[in-house]
PDB file of N, CA and C in Angstrom:
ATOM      1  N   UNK A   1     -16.326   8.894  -1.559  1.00  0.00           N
ATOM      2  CA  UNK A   1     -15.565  10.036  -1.127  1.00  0.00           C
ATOM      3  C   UNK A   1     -14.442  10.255  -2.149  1.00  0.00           C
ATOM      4  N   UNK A   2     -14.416  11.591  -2.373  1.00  0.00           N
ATOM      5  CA  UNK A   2     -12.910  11.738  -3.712  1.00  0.00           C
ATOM      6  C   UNK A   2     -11.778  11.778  -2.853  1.00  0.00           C
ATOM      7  N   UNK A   3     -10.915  12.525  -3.283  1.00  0.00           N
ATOM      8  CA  UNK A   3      -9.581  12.379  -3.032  1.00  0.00           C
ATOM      9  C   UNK A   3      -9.708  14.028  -2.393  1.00  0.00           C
ATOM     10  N   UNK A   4     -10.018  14.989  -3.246  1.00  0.00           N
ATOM     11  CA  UNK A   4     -10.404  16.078  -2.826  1.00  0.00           C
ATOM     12  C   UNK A   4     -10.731  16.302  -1.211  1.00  0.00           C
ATOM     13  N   UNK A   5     -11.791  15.093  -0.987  1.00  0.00           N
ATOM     14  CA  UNK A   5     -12.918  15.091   0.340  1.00  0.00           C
ATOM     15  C   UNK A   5     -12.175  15.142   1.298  1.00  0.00           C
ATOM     16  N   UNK A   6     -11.462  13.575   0.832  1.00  0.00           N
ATOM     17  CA  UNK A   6     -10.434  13.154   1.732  1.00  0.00           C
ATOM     18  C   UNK A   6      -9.271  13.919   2.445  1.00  0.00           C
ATOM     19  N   UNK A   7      -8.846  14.932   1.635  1.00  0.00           N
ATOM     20  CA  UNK A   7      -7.796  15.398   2.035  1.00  0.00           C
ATOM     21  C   UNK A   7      -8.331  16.915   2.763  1.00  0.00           C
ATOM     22  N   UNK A   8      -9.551  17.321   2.336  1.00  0.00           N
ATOM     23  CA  UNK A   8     -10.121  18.562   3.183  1.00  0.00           C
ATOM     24  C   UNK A   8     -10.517  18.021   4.707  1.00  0.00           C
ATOM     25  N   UNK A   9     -11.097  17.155   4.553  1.00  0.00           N
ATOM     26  CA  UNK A   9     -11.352  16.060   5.892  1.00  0.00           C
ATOM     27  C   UNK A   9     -10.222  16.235   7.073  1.00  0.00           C
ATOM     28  N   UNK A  10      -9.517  15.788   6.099  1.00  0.00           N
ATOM     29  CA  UNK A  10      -8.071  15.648   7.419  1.00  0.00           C
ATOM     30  C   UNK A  10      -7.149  16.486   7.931  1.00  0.00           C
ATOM     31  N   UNK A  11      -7.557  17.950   6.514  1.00  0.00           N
ATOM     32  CA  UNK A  11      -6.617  18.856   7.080  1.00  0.00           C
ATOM     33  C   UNK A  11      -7.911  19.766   7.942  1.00  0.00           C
ATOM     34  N   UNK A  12      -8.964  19.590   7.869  1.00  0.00           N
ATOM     35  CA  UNK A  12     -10.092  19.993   8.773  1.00  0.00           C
ATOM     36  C   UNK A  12      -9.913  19.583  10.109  1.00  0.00           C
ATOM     37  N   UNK A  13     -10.455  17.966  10.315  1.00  0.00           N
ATOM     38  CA  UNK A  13     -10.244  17.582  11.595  1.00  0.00           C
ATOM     39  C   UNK A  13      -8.891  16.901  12.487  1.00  0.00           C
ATOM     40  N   UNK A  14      -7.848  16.910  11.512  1.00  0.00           N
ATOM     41  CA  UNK A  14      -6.012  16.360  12.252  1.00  0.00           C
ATOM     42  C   UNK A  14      -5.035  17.514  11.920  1.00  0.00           C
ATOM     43  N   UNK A  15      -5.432  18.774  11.121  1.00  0.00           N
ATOM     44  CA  UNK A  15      -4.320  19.151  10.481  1.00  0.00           C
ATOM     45  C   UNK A  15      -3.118  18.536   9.991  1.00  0.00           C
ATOM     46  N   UNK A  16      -3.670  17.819   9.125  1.00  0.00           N
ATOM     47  CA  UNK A  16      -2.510  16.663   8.631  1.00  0.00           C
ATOM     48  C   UNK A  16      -3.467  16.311   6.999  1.00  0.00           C
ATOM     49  N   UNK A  17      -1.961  16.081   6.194  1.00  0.00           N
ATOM     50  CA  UNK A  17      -2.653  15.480   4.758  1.00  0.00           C
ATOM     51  C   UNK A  17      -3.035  13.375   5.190  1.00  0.00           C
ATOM     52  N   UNK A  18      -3.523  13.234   4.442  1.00  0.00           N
ATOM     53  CA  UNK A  18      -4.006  11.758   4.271  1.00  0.00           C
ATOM     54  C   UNK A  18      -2.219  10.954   4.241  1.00  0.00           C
ATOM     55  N   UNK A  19      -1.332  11.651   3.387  1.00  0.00           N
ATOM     56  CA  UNK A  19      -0.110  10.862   2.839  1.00  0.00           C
ATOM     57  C   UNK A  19       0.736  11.179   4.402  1.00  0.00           C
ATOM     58  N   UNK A  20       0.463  12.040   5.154  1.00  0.00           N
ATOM     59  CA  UNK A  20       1.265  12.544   6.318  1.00  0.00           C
ATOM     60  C   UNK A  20       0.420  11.166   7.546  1.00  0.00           C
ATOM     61  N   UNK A  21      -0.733  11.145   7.728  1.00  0.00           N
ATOM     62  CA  UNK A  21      -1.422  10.022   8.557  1.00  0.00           C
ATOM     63  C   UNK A  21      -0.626   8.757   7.824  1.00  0.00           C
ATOM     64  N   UNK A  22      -0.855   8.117   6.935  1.00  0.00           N
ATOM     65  CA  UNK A  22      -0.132   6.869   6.294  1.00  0.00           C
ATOM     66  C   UNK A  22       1.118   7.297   6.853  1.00  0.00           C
ATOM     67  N   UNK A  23       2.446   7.885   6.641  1.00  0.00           N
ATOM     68  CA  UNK A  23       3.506   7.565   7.061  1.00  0.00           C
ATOM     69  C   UNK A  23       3.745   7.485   8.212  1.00  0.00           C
ATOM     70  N   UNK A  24       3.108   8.408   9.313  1.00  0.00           N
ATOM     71  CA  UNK A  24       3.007   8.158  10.310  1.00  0.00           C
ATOM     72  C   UNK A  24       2.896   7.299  10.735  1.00  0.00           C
ATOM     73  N   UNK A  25       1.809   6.484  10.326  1.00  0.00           N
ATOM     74  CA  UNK A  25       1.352   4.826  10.407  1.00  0.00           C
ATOM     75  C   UNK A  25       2.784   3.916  10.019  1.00  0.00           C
ATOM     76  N   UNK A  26       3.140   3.569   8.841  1.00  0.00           N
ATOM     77  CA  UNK A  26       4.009   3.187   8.959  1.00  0.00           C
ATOM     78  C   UNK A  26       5.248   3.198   9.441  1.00  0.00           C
ATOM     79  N   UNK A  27       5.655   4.505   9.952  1.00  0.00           N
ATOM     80  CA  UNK A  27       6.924   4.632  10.654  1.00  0.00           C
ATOM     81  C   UNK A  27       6.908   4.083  12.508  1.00  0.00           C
ATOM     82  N   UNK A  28       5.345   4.108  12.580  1.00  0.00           N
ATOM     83  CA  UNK A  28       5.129   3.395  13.758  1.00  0.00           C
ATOM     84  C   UNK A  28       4.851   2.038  13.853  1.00  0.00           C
ATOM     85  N   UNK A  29       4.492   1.296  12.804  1.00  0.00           N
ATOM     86  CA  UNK A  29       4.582   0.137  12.918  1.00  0.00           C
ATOM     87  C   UNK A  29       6.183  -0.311  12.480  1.00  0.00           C
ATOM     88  N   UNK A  30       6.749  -0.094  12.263  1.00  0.00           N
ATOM     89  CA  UNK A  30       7.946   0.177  11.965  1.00  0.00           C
ATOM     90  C   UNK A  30       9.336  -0.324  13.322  1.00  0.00           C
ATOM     91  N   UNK A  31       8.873   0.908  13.957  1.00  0.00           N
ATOM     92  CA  UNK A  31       9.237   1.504  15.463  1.00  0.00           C
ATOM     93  C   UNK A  31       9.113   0.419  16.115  1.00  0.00           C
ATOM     94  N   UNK A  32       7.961   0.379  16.402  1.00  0.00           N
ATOM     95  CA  UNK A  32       7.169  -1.161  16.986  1.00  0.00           C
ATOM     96  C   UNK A  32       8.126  -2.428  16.544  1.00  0.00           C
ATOM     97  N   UNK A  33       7.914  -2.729  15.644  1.00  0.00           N
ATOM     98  CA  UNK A  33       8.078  -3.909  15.225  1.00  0.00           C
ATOM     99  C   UNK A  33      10.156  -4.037  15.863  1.00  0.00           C
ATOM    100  N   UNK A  34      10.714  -2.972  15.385  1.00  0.00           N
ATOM    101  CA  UNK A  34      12.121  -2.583  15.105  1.00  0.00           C
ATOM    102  C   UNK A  34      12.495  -2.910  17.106  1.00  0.00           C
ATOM    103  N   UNK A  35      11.478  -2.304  17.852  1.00  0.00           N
ATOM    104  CA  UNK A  35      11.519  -2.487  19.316  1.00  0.00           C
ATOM    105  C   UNK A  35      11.452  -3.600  19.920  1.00  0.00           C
ATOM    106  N   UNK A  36      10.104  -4.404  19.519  1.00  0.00           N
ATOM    107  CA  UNK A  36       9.148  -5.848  20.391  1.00  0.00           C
ATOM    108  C   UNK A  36       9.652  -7.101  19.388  1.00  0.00           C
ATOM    109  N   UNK A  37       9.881  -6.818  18.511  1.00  0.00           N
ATOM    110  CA  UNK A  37      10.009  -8.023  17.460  1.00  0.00           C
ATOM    111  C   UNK A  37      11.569  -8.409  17.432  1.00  0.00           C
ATOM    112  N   UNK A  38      12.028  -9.733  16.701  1.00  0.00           N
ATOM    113  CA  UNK A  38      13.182 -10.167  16.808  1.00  0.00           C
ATOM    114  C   UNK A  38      13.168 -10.343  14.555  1.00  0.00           C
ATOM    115  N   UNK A  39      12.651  -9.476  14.583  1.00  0.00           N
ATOM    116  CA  UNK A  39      12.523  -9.544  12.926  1.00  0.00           C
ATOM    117  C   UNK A  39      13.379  -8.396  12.830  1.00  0.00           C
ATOM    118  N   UNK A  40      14.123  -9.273  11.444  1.00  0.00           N
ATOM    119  CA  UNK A  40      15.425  -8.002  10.559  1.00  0.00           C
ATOM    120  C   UNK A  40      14.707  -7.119   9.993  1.00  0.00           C
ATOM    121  N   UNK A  41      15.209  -5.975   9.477  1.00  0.00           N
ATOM    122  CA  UNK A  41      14.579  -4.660   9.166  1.00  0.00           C
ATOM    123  C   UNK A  41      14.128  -5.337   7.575  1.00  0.00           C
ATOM    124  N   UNK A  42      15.135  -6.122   7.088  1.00  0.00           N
ATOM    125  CA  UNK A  42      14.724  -6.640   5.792  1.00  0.00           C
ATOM    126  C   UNK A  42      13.155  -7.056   5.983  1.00  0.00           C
ATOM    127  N   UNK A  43      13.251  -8.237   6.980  1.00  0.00           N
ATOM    128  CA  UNK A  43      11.417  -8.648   7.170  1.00  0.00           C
ATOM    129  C   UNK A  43      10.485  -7.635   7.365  1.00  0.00           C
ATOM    130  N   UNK A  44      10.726  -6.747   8.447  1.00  0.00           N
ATOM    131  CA  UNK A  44       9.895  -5.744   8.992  1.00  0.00           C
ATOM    132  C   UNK A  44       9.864  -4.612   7.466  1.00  0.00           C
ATOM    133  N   UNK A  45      10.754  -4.017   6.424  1.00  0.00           N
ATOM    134  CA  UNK A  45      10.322  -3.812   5.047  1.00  0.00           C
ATOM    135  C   UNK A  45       9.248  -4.554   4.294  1.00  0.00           C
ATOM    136  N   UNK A  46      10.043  -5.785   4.673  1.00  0.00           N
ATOM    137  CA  UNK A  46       8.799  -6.456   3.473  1.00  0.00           C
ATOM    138  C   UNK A  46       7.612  -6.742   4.320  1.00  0.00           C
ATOM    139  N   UNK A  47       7.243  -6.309   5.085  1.00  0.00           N
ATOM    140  CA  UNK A  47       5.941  -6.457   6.053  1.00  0.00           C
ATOM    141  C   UNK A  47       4.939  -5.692   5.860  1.00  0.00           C
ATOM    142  N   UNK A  48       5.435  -4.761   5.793  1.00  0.00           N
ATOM    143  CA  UNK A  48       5.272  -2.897   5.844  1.00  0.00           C
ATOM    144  C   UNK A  48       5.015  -2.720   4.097  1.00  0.00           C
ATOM    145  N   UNK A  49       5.240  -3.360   2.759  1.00  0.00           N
ATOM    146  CA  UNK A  49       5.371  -3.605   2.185  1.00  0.00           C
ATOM    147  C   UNK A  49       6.427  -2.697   0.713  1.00  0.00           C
ATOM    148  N   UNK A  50       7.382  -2.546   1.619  1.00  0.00           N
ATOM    149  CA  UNK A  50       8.421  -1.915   1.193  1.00  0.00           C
ATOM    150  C   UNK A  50       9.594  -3.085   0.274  1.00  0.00           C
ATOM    151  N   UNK A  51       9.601  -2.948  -1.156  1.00  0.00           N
ATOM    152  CA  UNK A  51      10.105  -4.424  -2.146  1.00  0.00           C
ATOM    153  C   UNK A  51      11.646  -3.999  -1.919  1.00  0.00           C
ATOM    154  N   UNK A  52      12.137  -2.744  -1.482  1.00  0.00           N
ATOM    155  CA  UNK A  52      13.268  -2.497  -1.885  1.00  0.00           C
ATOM    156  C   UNK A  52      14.098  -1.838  -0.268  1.00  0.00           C
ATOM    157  N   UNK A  53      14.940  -2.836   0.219  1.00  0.00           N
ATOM    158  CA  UNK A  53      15.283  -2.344   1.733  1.00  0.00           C
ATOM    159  C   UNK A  53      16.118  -1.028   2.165  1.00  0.00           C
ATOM    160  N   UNK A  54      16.656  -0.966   1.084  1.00  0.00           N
ATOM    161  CA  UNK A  54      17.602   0.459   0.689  1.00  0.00           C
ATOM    162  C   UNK A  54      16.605   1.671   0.482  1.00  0.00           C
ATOM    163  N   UNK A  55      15.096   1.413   0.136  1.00  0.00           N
ATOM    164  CA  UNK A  55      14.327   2.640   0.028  1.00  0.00           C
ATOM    165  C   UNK A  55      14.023   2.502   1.297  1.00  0.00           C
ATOM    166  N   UNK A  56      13.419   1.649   1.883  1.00  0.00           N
ATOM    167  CA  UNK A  56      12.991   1.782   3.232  1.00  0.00           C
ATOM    168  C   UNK A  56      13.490   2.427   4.092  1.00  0.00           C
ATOM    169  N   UNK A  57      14.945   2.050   3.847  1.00  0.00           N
ATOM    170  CA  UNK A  57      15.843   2.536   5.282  1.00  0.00           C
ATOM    171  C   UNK A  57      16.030   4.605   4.686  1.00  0.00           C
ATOM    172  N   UNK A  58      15.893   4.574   3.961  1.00  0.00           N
ATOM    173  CA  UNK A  58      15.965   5.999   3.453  1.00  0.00           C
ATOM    174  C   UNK A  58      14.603   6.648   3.834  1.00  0.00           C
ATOM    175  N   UNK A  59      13.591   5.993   3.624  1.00  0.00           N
ATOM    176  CA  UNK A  59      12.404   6.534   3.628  1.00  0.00           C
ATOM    177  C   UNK A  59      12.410   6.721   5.426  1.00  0.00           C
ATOM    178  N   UNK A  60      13.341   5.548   6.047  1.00  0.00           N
ATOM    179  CA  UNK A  60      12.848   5.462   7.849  1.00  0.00           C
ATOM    180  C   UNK A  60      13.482   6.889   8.229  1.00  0.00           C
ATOM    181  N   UNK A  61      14.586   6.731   7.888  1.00  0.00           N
ATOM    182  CA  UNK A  61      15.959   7.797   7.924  1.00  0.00           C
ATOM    183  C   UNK A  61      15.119   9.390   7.413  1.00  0.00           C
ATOM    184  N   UNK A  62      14.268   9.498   6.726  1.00  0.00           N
ATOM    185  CA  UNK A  62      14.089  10.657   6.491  1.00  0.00           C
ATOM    186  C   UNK A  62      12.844  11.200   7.232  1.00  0.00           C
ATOM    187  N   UNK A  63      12.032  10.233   7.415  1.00  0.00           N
ATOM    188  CA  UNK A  63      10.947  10.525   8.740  1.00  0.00           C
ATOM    189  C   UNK A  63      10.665  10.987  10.172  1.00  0.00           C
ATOM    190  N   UNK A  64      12.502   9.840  10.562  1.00  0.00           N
ATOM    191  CA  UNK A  64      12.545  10.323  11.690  1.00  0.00           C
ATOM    192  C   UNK A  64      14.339  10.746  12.587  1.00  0.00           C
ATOM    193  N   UNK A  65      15.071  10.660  11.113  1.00  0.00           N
ATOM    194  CA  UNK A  65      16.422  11.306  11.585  1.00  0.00           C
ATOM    195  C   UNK A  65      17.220  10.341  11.865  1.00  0.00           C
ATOM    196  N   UNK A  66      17.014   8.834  11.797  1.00  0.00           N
ATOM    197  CA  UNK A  66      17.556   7.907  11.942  1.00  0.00           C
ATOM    198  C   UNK A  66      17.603   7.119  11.016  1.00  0.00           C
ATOM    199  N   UNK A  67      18.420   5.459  10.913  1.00  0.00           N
ATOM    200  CA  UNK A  67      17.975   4.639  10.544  1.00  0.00           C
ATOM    201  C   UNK A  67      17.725   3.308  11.145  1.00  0.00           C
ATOM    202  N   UNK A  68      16.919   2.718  10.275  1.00  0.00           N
ATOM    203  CA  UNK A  68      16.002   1.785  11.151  1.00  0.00           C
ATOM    204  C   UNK A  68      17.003   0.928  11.697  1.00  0.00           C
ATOM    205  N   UNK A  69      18.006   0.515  11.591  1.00  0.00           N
ATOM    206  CA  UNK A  69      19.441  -0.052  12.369  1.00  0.00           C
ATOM    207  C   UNK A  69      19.791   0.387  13.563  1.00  0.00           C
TER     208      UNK A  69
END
């Protein structure tokens, strides 16, 4: 499957790009983890596999209006 496929695919059957499903994904495991877990946002970054915690919290912050704190 190309990249092309992929992304007609999803705006076909989710109305959503492929990069919009992934963040989604991660901002919910995220959520999750930030809720049920007793792990620092530092761990729950590097989980998620985010090297840099200052992008993370920017990247959380811009997804969903908050930050992951």
């Amino acid at each position: 499957m190309t990249v092309t496929q992929l992304g007609r695919i999803c705006r076909e059957e989710i109305a959503s790009s492929p990069l919009a499903v992934i963040n989604e994904h991660l901002v919910r495991e995220a959520q999750r983890d930030l809720i049920y877990s007793n792990m620092s946002v530092k761990q729950i970054a590097h989980g998620l596999g985010f090297a840099d915690i200052a992008y993370f919290s920017r990247y959380f912050r811009k997804q969903t209006g908050v930050t992951p704190t």
